[in-house]
PDB file of N, CA and C in Angstrom:
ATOM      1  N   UNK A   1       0.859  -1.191   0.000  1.00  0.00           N
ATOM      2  CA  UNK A   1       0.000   0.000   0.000  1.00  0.00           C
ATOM      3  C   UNK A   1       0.889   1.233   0.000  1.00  0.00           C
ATOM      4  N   UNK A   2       0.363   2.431  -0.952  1.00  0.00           N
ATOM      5  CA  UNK A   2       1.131   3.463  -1.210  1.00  0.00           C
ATOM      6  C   UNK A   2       0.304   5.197  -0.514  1.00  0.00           C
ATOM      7  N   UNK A   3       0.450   5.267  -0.038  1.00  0.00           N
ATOM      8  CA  UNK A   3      -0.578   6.579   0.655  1.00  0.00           C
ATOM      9  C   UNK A   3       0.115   7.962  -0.150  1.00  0.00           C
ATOM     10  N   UNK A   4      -0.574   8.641  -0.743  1.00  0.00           N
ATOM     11  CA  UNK A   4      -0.679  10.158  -0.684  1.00  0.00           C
ATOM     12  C   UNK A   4      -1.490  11.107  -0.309  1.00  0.00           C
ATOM     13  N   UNK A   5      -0.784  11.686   0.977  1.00  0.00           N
ATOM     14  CA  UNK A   5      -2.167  12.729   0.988  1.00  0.00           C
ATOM     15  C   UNK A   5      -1.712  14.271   0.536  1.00  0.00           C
ATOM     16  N   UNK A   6      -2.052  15.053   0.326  1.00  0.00           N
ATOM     17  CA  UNK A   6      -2.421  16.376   0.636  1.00  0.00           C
ATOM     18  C   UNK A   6      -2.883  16.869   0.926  1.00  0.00           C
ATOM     19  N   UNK A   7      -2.146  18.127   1.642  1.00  0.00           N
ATOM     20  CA  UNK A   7      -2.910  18.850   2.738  1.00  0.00           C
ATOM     21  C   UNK A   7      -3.226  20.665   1.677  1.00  0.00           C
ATOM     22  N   UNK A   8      -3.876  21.183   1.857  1.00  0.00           N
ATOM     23  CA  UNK A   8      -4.357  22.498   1.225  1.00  0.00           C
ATOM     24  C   UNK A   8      -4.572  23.437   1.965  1.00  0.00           C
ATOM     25  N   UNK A   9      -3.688  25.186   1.730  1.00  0.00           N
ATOM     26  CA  UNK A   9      -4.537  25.740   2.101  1.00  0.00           C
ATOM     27  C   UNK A   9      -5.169  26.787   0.948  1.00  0.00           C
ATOM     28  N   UNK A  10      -6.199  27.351   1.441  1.00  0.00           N
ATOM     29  CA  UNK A  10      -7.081  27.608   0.240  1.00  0.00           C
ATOM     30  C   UNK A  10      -6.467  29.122   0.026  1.00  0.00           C
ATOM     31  N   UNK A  11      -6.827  29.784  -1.052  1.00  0.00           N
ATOM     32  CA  UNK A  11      -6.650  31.388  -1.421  1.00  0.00           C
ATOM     33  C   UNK A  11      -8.329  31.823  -0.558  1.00  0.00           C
ATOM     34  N   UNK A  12      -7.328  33.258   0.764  1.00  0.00           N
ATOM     35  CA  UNK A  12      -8.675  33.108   1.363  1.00  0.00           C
ATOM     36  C   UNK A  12      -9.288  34.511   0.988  1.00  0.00           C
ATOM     37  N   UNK A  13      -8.866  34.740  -0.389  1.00  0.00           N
ATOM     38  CA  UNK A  13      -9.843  36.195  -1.041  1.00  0.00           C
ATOM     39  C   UNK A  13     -10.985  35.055  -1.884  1.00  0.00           C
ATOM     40  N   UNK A  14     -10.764  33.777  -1.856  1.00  0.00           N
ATOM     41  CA  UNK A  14     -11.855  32.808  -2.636  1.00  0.00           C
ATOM     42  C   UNK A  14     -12.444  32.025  -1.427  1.00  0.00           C
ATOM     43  N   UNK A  15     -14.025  32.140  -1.047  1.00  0.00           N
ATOM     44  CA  UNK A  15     -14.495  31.693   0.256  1.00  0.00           C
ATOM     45  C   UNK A  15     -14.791  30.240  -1.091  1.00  0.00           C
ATOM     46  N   UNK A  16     -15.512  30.576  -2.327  1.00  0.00           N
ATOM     47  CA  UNK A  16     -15.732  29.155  -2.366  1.00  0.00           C
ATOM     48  C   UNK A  16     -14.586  28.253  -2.712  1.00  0.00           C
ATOM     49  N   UNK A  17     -13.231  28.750  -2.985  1.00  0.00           N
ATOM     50  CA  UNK A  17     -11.976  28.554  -2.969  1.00  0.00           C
ATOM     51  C   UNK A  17     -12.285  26.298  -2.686  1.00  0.00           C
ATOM     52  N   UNK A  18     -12.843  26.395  -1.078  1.00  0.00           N
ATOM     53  CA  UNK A  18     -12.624  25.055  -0.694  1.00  0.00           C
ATOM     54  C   UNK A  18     -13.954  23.634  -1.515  1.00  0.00           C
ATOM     55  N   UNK A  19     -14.644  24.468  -1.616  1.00  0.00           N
ATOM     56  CA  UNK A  19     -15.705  23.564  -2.118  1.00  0.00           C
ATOM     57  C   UNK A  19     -15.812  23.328  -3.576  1.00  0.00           C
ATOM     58  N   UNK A  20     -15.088  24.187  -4.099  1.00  0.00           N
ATOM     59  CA  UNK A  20     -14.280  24.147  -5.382  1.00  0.00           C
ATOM     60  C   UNK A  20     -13.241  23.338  -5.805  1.00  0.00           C
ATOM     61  N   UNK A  21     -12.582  23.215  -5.100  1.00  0.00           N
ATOM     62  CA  UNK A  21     -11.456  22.331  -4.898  1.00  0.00           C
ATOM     63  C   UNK A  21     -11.716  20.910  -4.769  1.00  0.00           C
ATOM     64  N   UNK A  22     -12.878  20.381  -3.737  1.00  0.00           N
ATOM     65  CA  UNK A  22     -13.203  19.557  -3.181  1.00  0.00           C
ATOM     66  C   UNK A  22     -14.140  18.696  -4.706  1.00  0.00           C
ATOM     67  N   UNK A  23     -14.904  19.979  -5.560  1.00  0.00           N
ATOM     68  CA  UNK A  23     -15.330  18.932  -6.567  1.00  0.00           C
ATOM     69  C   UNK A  23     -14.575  19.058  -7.541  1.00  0.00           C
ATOM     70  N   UNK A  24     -13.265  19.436  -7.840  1.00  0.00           N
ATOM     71  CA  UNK A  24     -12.555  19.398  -9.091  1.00  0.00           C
ATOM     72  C   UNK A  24     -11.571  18.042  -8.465  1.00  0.00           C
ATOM     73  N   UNK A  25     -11.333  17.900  -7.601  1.00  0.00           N
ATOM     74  CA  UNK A  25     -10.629  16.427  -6.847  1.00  0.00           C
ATOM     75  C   UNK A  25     -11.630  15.486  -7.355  1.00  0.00           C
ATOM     76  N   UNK A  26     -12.657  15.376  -7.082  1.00  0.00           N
ATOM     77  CA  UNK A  26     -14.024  14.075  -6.812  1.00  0.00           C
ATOM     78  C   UNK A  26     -14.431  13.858  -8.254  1.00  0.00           C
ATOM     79  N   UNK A  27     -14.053  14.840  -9.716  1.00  0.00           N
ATOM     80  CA  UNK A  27     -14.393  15.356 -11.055  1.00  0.00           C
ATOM     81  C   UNK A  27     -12.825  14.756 -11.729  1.00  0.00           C
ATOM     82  N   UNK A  28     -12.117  14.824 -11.756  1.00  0.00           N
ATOM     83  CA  UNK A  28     -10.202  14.893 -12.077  1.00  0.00           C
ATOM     84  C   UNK A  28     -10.041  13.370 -11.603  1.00  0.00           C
ATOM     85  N   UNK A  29      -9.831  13.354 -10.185  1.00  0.00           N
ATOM     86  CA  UNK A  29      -8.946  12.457  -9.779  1.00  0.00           C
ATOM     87  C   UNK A  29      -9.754  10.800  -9.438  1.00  0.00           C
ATOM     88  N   UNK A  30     -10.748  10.988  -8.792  1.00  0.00           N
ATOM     89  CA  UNK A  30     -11.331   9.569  -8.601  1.00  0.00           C
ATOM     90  C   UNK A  30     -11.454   8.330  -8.939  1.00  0.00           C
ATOM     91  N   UNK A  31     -11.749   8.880 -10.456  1.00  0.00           N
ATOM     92  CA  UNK A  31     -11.825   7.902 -11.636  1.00  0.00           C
ATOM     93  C   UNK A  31     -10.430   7.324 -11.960  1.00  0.00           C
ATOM     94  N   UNK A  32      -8.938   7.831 -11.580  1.00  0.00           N
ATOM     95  CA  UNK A  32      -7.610   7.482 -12.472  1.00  0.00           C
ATOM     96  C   UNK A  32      -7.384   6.134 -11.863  1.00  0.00           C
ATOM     97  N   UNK A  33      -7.190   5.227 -12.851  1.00  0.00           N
ATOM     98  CA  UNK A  33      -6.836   4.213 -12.185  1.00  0.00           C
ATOM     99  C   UNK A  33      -5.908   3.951 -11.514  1.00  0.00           C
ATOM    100  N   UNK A  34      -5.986   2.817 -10.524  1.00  0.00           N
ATOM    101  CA  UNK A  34      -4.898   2.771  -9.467  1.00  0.00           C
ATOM    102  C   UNK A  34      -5.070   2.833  -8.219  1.00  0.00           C
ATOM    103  N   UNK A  35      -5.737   3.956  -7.979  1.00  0.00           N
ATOM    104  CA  UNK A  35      -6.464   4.300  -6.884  1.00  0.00           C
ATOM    105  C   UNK A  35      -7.300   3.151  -6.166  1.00  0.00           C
ATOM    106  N   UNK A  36      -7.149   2.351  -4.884  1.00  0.00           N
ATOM    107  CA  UNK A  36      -7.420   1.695  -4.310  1.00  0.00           C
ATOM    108  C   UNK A  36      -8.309   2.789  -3.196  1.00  0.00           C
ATOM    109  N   UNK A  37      -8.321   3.669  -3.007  1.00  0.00           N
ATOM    110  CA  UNK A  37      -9.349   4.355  -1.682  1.00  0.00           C
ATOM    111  C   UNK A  37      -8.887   5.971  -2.304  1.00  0.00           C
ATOM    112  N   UNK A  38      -9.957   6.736  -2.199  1.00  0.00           N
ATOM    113  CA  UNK A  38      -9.960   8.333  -2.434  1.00  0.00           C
ATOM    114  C   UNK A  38     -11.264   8.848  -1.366  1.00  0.00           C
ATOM    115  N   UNK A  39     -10.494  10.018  -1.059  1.00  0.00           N
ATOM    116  CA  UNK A  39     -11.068  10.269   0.110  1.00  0.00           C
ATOM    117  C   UNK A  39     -10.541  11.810  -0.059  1.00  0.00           C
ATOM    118  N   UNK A  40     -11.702  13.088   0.149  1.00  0.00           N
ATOM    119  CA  UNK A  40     -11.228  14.321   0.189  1.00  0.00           C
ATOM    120  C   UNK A  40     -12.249  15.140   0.973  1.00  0.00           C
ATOM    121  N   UNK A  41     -11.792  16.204   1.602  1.00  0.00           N
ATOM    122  CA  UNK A  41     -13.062  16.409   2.473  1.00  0.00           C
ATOM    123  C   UNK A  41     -12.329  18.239   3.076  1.00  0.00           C
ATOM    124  N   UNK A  42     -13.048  18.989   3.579  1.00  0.00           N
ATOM    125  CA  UNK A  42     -12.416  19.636   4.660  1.00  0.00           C
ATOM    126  C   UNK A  42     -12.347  19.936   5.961  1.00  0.00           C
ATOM    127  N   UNK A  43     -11.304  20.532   6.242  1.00  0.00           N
ATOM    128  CA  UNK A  43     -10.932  20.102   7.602  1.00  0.00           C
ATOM    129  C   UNK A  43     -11.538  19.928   9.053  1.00  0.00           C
ATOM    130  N   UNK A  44     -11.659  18.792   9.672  1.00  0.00           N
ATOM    131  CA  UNK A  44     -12.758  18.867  11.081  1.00  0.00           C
ATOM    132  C   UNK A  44     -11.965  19.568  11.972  1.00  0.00           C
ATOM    133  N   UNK A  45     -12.237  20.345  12.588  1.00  0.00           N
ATOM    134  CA  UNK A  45     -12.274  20.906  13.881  1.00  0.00           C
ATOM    135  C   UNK A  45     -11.794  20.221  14.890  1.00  0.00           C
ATOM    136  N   UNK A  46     -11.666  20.555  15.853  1.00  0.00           N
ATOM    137  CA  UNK A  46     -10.748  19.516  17.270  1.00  0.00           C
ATOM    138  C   UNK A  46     -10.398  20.096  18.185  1.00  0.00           C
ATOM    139  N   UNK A  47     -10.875  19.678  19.405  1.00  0.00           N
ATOM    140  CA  UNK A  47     -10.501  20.351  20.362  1.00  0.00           C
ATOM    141  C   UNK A  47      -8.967  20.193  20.850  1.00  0.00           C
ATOM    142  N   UNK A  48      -8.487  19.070  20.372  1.00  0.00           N
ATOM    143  CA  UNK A  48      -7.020  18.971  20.639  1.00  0.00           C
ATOM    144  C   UNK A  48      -5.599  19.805  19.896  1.00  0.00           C
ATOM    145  N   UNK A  49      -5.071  20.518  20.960  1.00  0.00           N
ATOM    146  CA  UNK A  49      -4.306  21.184  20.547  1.00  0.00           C
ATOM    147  C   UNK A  49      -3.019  20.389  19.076  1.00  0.00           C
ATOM    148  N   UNK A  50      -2.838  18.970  19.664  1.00  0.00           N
ATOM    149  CA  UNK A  50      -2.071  18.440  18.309  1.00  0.00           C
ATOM    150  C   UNK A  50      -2.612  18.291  16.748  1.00  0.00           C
ATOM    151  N   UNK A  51      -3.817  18.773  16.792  1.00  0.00           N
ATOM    152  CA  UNK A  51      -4.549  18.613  15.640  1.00  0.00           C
ATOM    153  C   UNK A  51      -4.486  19.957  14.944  1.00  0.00           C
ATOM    154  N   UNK A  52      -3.417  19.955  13.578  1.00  0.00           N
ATOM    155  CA  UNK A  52      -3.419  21.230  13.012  1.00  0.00           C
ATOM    156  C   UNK A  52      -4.796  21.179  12.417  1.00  0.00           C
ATOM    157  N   UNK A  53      -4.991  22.533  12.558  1.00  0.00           N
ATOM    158  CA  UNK A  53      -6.627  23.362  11.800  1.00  0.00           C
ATOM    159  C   UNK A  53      -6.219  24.372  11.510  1.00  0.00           C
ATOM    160  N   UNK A  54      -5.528  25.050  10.638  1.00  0.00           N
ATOM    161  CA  UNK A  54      -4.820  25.840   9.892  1.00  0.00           C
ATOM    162  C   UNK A  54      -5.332  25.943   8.429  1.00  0.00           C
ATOM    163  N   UNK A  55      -5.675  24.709   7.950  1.00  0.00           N
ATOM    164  CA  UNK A  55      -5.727  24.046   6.569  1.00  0.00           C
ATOM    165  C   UNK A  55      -7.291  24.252   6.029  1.00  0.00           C
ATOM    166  N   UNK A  56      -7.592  23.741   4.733  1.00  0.00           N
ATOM    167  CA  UNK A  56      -9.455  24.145   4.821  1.00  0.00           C
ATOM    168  C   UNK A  56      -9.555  22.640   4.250  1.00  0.00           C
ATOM    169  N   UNK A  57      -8.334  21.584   3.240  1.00  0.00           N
ATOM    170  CA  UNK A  57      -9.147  20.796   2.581  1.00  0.00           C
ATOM    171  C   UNK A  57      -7.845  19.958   2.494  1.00  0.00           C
ATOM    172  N   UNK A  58      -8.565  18.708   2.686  1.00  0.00           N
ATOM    173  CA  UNK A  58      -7.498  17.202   2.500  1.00  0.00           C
ATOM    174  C   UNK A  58      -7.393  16.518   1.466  1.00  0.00           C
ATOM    175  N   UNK A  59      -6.643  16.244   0.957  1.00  0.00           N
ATOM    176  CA  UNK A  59      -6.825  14.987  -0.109  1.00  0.00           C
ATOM    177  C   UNK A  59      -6.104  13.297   0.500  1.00  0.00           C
ATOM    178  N   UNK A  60      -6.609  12.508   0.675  1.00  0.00           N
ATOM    179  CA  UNK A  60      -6.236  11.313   1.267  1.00  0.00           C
ATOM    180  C   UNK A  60      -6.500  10.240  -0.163  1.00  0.00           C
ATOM    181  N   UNK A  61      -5.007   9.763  -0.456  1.00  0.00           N
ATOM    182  CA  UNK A  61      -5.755   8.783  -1.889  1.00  0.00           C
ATOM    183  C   UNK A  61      -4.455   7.555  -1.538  1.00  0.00           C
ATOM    184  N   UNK A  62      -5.069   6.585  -1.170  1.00  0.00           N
ATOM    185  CA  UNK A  62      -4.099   5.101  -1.297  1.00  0.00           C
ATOM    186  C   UNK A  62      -3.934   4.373  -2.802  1.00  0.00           C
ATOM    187  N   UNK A  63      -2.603   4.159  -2.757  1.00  0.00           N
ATOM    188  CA  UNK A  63      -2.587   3.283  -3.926  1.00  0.00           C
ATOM    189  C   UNK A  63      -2.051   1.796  -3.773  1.00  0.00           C
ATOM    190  N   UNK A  64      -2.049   0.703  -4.649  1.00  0.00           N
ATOM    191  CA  UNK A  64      -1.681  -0.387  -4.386  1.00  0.00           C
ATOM    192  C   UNK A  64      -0.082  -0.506  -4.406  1.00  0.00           C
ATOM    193  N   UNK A  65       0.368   0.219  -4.980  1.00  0.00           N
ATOM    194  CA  UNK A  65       2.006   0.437  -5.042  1.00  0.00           C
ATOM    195  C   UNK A  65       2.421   2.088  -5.256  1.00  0.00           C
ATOM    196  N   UNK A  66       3.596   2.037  -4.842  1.00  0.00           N
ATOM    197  CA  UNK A  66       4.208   3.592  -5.160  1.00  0.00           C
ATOM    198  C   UNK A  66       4.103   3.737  -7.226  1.00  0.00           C
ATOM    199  N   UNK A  67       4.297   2.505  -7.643  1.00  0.00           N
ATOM    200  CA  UNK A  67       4.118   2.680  -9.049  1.00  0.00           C
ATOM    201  C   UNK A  67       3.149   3.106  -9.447  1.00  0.00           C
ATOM    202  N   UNK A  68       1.830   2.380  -9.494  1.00  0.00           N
ATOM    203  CA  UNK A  68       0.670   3.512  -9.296  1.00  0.00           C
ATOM    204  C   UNK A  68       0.128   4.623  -9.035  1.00  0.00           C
ATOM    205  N   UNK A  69       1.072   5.447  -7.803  1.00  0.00           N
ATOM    206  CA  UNK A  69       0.804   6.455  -7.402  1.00  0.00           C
ATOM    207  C   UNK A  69       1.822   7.122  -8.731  1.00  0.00           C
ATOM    208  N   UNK A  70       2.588   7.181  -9.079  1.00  0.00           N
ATOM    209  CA  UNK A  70       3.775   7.928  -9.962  1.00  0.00           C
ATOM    210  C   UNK A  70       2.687   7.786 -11.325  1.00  0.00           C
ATOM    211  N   UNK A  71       2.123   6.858 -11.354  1.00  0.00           N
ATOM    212  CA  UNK A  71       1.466   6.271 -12.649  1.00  0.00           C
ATOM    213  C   UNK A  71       0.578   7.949 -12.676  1.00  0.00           C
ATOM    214  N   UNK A  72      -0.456   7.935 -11.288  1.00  0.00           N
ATOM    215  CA  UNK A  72      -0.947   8.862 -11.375  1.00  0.00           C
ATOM    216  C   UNK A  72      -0.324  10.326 -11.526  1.00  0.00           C
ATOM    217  N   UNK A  73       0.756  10.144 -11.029  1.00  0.00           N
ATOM    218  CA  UNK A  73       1.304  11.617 -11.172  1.00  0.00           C
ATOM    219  C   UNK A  73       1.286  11.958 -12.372  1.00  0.00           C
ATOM    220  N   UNK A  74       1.673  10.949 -13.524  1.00  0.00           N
ATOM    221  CA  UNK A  74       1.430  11.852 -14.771  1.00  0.00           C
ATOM    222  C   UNK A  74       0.159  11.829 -15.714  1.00  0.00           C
ATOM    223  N   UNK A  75      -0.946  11.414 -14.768  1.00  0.00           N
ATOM    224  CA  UNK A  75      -1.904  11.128 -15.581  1.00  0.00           C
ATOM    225  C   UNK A  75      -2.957  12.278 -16.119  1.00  0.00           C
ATOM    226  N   UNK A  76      -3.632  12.451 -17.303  1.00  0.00           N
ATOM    227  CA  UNK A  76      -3.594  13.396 -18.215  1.00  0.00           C
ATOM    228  C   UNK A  76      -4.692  14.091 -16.940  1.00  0.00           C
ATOM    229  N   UNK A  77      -6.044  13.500 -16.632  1.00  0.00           N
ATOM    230  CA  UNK A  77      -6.874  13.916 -15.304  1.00  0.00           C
ATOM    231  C   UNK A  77      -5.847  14.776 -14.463  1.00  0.00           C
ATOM    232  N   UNK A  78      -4.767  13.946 -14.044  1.00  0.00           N
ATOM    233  CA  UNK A  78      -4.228  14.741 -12.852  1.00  0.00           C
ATOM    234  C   UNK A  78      -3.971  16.064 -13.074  1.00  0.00           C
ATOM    235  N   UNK A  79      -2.703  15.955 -14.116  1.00  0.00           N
ATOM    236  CA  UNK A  79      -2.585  17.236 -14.350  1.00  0.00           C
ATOM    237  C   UNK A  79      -3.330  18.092 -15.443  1.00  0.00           C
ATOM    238  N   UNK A  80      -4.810  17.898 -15.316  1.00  0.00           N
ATOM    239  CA  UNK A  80      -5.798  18.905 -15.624  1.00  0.00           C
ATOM    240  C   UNK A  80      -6.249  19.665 -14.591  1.00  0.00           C
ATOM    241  N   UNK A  81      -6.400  18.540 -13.598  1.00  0.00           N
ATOM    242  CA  UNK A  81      -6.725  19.054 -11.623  1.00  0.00           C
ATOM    243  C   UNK A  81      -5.823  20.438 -11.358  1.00  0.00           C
ATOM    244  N   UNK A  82      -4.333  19.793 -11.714  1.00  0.00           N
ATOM    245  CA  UNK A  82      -3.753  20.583 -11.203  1.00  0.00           C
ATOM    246  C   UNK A  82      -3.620  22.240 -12.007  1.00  0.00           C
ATOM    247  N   UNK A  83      -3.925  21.690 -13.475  1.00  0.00           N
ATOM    248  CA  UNK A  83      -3.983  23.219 -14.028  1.00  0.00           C
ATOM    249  C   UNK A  83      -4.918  24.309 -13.485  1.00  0.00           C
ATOM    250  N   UNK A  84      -6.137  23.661 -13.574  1.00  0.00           N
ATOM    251  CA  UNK A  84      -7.762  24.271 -13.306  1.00  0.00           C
ATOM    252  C   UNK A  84      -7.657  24.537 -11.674  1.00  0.00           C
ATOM    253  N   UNK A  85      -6.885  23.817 -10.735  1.00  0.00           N
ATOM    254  CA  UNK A  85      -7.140  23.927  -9.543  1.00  0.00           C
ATOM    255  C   UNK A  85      -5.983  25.135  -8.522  1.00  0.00           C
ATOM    256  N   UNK A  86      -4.831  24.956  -9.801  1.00  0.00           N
ATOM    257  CA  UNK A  86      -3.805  25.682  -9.043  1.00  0.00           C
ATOM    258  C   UNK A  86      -3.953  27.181  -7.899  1.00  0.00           C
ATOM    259  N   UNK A  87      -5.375  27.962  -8.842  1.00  0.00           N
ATOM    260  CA  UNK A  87      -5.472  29.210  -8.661  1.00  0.00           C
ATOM    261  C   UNK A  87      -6.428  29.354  -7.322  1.00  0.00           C
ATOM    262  N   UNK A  88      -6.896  28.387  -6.545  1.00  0.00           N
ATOM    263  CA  UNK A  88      -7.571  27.840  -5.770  1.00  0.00           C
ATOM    264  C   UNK A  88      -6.873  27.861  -4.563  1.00  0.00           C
ATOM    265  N   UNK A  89      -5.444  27.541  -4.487  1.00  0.00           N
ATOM    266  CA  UNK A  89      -5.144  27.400  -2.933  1.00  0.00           C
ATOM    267  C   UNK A  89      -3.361  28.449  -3.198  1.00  0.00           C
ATOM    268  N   UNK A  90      -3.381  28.901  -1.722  1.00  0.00           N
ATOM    269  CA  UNK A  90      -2.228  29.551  -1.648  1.00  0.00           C
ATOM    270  C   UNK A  90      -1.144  28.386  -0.994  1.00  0.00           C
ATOM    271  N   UNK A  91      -1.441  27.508  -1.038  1.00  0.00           N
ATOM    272  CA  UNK A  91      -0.037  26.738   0.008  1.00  0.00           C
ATOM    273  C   UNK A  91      -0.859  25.486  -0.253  1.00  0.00           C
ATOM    274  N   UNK A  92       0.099  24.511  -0.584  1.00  0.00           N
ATOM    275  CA  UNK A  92      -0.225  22.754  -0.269  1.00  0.00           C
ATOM    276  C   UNK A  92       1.598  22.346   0.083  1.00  0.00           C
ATOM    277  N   UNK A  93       0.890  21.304   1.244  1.00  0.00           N
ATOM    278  CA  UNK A  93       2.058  19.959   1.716  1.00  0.00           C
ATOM    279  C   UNK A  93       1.327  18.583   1.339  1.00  0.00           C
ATOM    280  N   UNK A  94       2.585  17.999   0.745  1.00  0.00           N
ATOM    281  CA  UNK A  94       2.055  16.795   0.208  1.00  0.00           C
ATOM    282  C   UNK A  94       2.945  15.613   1.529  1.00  0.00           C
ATOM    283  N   UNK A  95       2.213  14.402   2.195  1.00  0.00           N
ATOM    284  CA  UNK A  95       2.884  13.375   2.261  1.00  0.00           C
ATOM    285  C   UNK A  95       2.358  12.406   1.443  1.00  0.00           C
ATOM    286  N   UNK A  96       4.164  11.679   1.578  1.00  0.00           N
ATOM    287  CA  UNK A  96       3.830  10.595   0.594  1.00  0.00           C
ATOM    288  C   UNK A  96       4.437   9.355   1.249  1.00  0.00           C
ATOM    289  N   UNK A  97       3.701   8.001   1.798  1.00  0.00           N
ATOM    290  CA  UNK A  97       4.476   7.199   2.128  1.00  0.00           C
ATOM    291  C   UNK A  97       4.106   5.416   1.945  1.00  0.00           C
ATOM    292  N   UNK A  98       5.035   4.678   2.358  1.00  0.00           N
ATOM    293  CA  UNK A  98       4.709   3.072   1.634  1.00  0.00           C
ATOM    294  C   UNK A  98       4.415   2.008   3.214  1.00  0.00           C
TER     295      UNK A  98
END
């Protein structure tokens, strides 16, 4: 199993900035094959101080191998996401791990 998530933060002169984001992910990315679990949402709240809430929107997507995930990196969907979506957030951290 190959996990990527990303973390987002949104451009906050764009309020619909996050819900925008959230269906150009669920529109782009869902469908690419490979993808064993996709999951995107924004951020819950928490009363616990270790829980960053800084952020507005997640992307959580498992793959069956790191090959897959790379598969996706160049896949034509993806980087349409990323053209159409770029103007959407001021800051993303990506993890990536096996």
């Amino acid at each position: 199993m190959f996990s990527h998530v990303v973390i987002f933060w949104t451009d906050p002169s764009r309020a619909d900035a996050p819900d925008e984001l959230i269906a150009a992910a669920k529109k782009y990315l869902e469908s690419i094959p490979g993808i064993v679990h996709f999951h995107v949402g924004k951020m819950a709240g928490s009363h616990r101080d270790v829980v960053d809430q800084t952020y507005q929107v997640a992307l959580n997507i498992q793959f069956q191998s790191k090959q897959a995930q790379d598969e996706y990196q160049v896949h034509p969907q993806h980087l349409e996401f990323v053209k159409q979506c770029k103007p959407l957030f001021a800051k993303l951290v990506i993890y990536d791990f096996g």
